[in-house]
C-alpha atoms as a PDB file:
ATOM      1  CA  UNK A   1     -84.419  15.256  73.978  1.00  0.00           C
ATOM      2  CA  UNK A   2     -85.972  12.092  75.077  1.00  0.00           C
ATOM      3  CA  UNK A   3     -84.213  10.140  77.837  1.00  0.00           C
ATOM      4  CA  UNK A   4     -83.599   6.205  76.671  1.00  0.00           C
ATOM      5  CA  UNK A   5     -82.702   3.830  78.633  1.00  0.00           C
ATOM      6  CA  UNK A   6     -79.023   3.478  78.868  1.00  0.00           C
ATOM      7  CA  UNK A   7     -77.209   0.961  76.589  1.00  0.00           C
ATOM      8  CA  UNK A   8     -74.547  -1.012  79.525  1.00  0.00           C
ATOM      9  CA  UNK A   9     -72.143  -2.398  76.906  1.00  0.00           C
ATOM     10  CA  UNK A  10     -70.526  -4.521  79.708  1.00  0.00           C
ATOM     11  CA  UNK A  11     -74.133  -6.133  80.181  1.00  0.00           C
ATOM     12  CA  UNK A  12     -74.815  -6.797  76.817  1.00  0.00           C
ATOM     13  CA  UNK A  13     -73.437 -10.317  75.382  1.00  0.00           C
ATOM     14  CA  UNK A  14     -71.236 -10.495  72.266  1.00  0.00           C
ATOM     15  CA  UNK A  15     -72.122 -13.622  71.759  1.00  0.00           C
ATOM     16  CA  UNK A  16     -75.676 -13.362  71.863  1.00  0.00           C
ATOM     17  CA  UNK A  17     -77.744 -14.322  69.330  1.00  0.00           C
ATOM     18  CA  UNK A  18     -80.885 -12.104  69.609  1.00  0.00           C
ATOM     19  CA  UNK A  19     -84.033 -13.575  68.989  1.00  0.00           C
ATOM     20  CA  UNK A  20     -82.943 -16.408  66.714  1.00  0.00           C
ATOM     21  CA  UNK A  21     -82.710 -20.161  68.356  1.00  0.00           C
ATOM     22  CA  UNK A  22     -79.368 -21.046  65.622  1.00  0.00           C
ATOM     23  CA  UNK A  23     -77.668 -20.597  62.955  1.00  0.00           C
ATOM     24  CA  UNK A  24     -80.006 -22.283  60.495  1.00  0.00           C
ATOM     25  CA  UNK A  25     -83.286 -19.894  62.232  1.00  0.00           C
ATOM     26  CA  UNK A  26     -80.821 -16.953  61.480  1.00  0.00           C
ATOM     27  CA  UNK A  27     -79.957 -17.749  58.136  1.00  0.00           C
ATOM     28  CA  UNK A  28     -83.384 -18.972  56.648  1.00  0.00           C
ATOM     29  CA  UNK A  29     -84.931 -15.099  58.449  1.00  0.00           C
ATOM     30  CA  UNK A  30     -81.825 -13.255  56.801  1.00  0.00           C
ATOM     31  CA  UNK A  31     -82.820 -14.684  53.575  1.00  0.00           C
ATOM     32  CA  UNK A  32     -86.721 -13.486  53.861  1.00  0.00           C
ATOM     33  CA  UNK A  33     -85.636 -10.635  54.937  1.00  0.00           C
ATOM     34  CA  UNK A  34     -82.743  -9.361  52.596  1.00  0.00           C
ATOM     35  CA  UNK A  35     -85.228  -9.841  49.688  1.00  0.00           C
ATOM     36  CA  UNK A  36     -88.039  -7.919  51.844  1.00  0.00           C
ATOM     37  CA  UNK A  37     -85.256  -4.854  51.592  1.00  0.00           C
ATOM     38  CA  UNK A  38     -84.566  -5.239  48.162  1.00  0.00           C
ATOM     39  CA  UNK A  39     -87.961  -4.622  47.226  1.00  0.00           C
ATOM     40  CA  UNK A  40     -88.816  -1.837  49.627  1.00  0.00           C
ATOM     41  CA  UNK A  41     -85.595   0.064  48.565  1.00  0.00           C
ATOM     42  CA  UNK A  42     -87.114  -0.384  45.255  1.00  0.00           C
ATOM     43  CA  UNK A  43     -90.220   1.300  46.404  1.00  0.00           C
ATOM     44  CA  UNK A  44     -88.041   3.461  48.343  1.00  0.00           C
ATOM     45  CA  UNK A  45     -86.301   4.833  44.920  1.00  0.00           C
ATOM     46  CA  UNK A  46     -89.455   4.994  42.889  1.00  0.00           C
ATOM     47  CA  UNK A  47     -90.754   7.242  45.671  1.00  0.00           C
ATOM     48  CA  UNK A  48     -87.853   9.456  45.146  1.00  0.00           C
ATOM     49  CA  UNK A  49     -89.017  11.518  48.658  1.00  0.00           C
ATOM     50  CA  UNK A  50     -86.944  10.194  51.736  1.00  0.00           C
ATOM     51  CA  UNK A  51     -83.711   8.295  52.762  1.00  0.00           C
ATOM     52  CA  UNK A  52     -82.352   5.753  54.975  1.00  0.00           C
ATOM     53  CA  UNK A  53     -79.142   5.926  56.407  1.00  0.00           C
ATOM     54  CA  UNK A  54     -77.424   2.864  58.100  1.00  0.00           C
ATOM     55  CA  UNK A  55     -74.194   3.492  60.364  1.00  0.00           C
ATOM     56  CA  UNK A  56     -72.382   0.994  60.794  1.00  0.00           C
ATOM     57  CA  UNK A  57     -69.992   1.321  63.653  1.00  0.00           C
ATOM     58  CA  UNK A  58     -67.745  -1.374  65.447  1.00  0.00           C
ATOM     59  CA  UNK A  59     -63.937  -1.729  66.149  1.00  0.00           C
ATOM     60  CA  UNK A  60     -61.723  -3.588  63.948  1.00  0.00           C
ATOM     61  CA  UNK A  61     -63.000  -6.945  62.563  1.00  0.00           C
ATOM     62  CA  UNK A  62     -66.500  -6.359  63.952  1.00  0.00           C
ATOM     63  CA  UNK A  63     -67.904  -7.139  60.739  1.00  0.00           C
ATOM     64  CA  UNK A  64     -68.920  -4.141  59.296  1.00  0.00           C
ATOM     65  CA  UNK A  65     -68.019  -5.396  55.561  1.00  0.00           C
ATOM     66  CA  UNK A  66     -69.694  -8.587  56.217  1.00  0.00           C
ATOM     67  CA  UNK A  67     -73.064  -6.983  57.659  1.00  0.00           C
ATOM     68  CA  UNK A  68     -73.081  -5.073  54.290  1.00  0.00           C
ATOM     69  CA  UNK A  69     -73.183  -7.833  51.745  1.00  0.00           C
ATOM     70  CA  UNK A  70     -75.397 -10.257  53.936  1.00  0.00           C
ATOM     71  CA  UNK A  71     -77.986  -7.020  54.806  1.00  0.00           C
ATOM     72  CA  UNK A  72     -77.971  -5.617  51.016  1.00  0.00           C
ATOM     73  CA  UNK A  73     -76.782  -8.075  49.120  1.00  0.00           C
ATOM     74  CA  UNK A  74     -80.420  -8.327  47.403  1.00  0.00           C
ATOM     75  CA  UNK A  75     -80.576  -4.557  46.888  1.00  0.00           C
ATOM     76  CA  UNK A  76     -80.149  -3.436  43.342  1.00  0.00           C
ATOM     77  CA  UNK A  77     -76.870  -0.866  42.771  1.00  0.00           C
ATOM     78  CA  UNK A  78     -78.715   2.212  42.200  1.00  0.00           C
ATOM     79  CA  UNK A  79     -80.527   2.092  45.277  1.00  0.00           C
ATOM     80  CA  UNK A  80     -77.963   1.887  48.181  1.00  0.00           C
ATOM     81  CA  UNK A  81     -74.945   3.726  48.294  1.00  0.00           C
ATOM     82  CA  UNK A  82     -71.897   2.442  50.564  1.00  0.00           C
ATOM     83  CA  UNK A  83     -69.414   4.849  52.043  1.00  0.00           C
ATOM     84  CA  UNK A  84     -66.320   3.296  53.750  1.00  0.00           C
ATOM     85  CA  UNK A  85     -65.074   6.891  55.694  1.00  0.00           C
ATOM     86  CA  UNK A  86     -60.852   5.585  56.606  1.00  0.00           C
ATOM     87  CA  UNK A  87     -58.319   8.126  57.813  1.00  0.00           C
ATOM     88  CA  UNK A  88     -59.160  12.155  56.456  1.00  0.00           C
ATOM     89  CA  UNK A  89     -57.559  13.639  53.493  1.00  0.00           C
ATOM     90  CA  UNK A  90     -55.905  16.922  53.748  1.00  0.00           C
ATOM     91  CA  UNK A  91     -58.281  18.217  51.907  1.00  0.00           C
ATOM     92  CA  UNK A  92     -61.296  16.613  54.547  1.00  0.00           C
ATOM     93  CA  UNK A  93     -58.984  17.858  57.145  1.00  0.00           C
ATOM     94  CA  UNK A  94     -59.278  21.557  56.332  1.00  0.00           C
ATOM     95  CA  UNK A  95     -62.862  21.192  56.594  1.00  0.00           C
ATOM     96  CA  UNK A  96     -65.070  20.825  59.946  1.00  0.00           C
ATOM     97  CA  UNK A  97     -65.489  16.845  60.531  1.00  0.00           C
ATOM     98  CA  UNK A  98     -69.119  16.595  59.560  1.00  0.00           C
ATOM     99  CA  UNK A  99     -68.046  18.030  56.010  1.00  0.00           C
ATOM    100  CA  UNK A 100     -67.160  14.666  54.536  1.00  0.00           C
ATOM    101  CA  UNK A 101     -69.698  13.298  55.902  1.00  0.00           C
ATOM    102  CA  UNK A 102     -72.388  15.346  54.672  1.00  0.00           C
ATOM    103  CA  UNK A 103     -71.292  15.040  51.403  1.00  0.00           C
ATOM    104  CA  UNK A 104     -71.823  10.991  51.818  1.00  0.00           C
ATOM    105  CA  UNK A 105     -75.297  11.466  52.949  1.00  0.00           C
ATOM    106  CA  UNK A 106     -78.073   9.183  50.826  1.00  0.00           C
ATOM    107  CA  UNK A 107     -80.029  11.685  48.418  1.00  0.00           C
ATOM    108  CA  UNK A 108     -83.527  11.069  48.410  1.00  0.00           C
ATOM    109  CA  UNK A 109     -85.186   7.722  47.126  1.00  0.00           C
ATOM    110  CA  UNK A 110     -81.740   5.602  48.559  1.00  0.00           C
ATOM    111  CA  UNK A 111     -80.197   3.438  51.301  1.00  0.00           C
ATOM    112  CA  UNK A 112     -77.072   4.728  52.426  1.00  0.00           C
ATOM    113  CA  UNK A 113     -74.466   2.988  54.433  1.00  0.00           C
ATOM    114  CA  UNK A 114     -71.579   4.389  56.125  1.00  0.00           C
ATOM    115  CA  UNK A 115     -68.848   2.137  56.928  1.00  0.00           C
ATOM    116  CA  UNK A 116     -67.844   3.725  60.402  1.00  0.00           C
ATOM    117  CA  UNK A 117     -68.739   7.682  60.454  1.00  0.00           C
ATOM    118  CA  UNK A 118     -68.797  10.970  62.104  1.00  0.00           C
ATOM    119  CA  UNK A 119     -68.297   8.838  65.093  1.00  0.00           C
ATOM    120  CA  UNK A 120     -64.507   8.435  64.363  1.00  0.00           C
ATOM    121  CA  UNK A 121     -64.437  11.563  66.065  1.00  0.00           C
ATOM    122  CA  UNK A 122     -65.889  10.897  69.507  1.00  0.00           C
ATOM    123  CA  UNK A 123     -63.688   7.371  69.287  1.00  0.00           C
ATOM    124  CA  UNK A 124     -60.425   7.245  67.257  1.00  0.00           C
ATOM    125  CA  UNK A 125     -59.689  10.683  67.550  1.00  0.00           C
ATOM    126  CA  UNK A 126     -60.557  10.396  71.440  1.00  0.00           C
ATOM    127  CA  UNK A 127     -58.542   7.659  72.083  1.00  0.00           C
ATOM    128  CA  UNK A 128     -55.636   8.501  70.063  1.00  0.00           C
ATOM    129  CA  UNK A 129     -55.824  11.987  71.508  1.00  0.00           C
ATOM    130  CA  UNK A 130     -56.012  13.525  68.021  1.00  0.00           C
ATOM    131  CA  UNK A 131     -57.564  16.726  68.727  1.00  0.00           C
ATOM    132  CA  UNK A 132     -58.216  18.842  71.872  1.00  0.00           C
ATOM    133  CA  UNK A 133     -60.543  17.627  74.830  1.00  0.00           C
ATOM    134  CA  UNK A 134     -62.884  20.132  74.276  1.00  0.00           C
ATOM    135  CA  UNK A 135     -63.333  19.861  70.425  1.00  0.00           C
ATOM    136  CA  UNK A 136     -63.927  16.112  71.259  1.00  0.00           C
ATOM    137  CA  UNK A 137     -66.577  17.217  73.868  1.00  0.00           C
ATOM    138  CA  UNK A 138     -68.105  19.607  71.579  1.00  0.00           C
ATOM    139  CA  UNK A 139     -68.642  17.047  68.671  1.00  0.00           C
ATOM    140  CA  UNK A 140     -70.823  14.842  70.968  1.00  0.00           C
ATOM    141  CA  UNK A 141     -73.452  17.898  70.767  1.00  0.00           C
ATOM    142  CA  UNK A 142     -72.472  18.740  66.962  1.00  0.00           C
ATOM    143  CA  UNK A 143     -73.731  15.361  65.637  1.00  0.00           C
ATOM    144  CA  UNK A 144     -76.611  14.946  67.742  1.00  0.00           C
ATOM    145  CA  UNK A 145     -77.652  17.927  65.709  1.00  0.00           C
ATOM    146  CA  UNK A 146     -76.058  16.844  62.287  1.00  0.00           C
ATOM    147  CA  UNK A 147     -78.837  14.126  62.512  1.00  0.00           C
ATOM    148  CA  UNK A 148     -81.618  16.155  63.681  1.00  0.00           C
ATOM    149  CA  UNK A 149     -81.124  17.650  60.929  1.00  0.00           C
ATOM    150  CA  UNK A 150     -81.152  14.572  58.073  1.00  0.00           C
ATOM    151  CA  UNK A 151     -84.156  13.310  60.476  1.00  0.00           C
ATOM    152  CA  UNK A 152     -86.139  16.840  60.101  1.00  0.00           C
ATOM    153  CA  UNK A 153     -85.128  17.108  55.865  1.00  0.00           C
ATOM    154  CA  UNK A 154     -86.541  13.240  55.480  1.00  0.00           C
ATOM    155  CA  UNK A 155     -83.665  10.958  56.476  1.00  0.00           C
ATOM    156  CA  UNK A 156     -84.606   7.952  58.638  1.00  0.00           C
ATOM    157  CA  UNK A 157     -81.074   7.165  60.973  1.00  0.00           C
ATOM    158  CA  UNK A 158     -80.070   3.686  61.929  1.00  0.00           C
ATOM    159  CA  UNK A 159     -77.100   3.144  64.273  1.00  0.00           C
ATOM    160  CA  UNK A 160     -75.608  -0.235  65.037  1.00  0.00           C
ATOM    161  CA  UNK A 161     -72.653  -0.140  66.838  1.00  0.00           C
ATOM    162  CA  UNK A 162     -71.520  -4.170  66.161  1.00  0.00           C
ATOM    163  CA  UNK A 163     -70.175  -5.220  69.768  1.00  0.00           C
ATOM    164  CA  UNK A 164     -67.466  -7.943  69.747  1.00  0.00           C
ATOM    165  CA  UNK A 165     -65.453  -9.289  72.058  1.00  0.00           C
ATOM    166  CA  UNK A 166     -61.879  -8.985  72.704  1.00  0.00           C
ATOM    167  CA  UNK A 167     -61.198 -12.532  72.241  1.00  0.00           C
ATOM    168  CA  UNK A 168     -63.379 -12.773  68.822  1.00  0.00           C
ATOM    169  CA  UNK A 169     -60.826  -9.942  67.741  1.00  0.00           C
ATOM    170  CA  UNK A 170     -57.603 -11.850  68.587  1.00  0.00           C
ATOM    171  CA  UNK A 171     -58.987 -15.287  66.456  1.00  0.00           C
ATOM    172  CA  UNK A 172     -60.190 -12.708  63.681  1.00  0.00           C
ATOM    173  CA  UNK A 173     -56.667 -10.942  63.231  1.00  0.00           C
ATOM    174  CA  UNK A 174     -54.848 -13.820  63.789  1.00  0.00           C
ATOM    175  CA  UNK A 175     -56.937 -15.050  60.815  1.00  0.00           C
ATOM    176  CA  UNK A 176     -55.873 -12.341  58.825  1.00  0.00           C
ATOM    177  CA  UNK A 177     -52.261 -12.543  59.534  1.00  0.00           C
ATOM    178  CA  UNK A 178     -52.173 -16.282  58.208  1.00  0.00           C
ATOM    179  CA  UNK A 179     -54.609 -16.352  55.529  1.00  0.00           C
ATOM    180  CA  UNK A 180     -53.352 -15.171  52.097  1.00  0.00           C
ATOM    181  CA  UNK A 181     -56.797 -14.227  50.731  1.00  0.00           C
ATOM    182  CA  UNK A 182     -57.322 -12.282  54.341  1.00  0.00           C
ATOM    183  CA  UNK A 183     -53.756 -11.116  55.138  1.00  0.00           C
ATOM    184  CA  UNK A 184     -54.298  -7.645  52.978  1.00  0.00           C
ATOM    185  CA  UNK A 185     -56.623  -6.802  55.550  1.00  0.00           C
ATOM    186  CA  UNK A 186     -54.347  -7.084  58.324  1.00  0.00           C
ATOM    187  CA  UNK A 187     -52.638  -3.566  59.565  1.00  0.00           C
ATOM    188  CA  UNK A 188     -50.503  -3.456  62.795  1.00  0.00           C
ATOM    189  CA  UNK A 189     -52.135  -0.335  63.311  1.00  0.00           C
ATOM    190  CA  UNK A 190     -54.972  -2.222  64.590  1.00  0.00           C
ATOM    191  CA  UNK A 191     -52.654  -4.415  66.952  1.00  0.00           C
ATOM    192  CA  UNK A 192     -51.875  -0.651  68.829  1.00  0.00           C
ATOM    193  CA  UNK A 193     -55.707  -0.106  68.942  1.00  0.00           C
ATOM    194  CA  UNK A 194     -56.108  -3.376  70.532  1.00  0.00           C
ATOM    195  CA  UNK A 195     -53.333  -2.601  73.643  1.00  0.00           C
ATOM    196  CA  UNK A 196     -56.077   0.442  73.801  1.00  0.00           C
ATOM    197  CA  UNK A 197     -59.258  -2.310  74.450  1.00  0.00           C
ATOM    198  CA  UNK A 198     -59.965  -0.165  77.354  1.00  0.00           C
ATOM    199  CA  UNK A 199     -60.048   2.771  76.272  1.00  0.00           C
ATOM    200  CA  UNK A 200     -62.196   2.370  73.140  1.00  0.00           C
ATOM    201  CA  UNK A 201     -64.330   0.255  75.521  1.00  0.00           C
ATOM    202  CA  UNK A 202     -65.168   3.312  77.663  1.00  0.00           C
ATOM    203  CA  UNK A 203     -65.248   5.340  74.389  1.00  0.00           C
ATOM    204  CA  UNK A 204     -67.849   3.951  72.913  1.00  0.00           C
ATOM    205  CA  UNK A 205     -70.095   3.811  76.082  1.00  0.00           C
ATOM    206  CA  UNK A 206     -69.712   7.259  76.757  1.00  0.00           C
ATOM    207  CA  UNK A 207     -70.430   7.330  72.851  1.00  0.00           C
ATOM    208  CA  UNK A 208     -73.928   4.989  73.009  1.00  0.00           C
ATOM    209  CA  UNK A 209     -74.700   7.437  76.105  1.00  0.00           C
ATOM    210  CA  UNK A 210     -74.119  10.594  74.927  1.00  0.00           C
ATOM    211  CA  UNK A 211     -75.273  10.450  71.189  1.00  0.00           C
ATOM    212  CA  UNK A 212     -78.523   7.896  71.686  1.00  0.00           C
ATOM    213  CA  UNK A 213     -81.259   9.784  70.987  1.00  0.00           C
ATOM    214  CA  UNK A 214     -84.856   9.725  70.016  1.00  0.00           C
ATOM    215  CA  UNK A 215     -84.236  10.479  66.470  1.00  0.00           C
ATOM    216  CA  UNK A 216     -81.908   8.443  65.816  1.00  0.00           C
ATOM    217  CA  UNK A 217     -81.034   5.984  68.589  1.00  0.00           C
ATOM    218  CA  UNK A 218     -78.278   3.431  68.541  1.00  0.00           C
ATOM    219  CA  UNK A 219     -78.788  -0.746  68.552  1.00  0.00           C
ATOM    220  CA  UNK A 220     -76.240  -2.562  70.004  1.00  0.00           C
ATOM    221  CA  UNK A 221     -75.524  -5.774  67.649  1.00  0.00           C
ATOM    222  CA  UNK A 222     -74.184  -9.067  69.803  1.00  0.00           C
ATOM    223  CA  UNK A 223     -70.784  -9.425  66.779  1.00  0.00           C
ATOM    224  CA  UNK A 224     -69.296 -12.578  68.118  1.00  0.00           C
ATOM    225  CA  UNK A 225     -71.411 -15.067  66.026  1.00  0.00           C
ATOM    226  CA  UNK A 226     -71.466 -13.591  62.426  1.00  0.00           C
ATOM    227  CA  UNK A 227     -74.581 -15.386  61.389  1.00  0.00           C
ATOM    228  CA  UNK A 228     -76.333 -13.565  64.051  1.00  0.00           C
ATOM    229  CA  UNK A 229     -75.038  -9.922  63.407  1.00  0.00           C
ATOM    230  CA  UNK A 230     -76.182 -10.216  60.123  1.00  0.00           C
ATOM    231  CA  UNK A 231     -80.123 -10.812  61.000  1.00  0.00           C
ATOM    232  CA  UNK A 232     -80.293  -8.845  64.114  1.00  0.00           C
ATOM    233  CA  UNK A 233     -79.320  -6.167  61.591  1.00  0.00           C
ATOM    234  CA  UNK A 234     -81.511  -7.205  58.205  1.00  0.00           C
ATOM    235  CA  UNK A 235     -84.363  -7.674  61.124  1.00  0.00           C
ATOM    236  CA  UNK A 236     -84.193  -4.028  61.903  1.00  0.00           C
ATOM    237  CA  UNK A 237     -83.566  -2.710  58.394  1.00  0.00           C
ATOM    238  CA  UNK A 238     -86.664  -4.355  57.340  1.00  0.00           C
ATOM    239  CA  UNK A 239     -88.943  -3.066  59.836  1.00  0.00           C
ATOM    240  CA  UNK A 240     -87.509   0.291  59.333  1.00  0.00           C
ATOM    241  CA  UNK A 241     -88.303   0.381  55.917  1.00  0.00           C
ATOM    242  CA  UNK A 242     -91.961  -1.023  56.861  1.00  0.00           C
ATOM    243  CA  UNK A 243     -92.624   1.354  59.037  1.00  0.00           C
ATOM    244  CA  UNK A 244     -91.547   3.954  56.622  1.00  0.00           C
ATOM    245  CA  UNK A 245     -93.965   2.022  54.137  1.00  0.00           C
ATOM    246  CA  UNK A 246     -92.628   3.612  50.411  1.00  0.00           C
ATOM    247  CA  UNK A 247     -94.947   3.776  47.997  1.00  0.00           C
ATOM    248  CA  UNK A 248     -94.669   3.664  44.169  1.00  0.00           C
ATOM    249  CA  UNK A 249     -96.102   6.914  42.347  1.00  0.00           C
ATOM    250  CA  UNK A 250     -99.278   6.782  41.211  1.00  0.00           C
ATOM    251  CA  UNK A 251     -99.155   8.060  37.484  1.00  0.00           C
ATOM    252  CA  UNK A 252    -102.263   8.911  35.613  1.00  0.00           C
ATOM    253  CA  UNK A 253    -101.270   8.511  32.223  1.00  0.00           C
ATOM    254  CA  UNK A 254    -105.005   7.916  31.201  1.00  0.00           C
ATOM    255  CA  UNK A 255    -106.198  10.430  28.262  1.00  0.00           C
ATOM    256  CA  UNK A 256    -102.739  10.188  26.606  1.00  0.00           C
ATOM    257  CA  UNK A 257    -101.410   8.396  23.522  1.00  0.00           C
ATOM    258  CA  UNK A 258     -98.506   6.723  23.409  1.00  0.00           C
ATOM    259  CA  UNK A 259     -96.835   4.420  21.156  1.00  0.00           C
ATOM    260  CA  UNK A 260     -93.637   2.438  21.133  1.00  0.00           C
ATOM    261  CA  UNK A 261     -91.269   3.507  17.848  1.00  0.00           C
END
């Protein structure tokens, strides 16, 4: 495995705004780009051969909803596929932790997005000491080669793990709390996460450093300043589906008659 350079979460600015000068820069790009994705994902599904899958991972009120309808929002519905993975069934339980996930893996010609991951289990369960020290240890190693694997079968992986400061979370779930239209989305659950800030903090670095690899690496998004989340990420997506370059088939339907009943 190829060495990259470390990720330093405590270096790395939640309210940065990547390359864009404002909000205005950031939102006129996000446009261009969001209908750049729609029409490569169309390629994408036409081609029928390969997949992208997006993670999306971030503590509570990062934005992981929001980065899916600005990124996608131009992407037709039978192209992208969006998983939101919450607490295990008992069902899900009784399986390995990468079998639920497997399952919500993009067949070939889509976009899939998971809505947090396999990576619950190197951060909630850590944190919340949900299962033994050493199955937590193992699972670093397990899903390093869980996405070999998608990578080697024709998957491209993106991980963005949406960074956001501690004070952006208290205005965002005290906006919850007092909004009607938001207040469904508040949980006290997440208030007990929050006494945990440390702990999830060191999680998810020993996360970025343990499970950043060369085949599918992680991108820390600045999450502070929604408007800039949202293109960092579109920014990326688009390139990645460049670079992937889908094509449409070429049919050869010369020599044959065909007529329209």
């Amino acid at each position: 495995m190829t060495v990259l350079p470390r990720l330093d979460l405590a270096a790395i600015d939640p309210a940065g705004t990547g390359p864009f000068a404002d909000k205005e820069a950031a939102a006129a790009q996000l446009a261009v780009d969001a209908k750049a994705i729609g029409a490569l994902q169309d390629r994408l599904h036409a081609e029928g051969t390969r997949a992208l899958l997006v993670v999306l991972q971030g503590i509570d009120t990062s934005g992981k909803d929001g980065t899916v309808r600005g990124v996608f929002g131009e992407v037709g519905p039978i192209g992208v596929a969006v998983t939101p993975f919450g607490e295990p069934t008992r069902t899900e339980l009784a399986h390995d932790f990468l079998w639920r996930i497997h399952a919500a893996v993009p067949r070939r010609g889509m976009i899939g997005v998971f809505n947090r991951s396999h990576y619950e289990e190197v951060l909630v369960v850590k944190v919340r000491n949900l299962a033994p020290a050493a199955a937590v240890e193992r699972a670093y190693g397990q899903i390093n080669d869980f996405e070999r694997l998608l990578v080697e079968t024709g998957t491209t992986v993106l991980k963005f793990m949406l960074h956001v400061s501690k004070d952006e979370q208290r205005k965002r779930l005290e906006e919850r709390r007092r909004d009607p239209e938001k207040r469904w989305k508040f949980n006290p659950r997440d208030l007990e996460d929050r006494g945990s800030w440390d702990g999830f903090a060191t999680a998810y670095q020993t996360m970025l450093d343990r499970t950043s690899t060369d085949w599918a690496p992680w991108t820390v998004v600045p999450a502070d300043r929604k408007w800039a989340r949202n293109a960092i990420v579109a920014d990326r997506v688009r390139k990645t589906l460049e670079a992937m370059d889908p094509k449409y088939p070429d049919l050869d339907w010369s020599g044959q008659e065909f007529s329209v009943p």
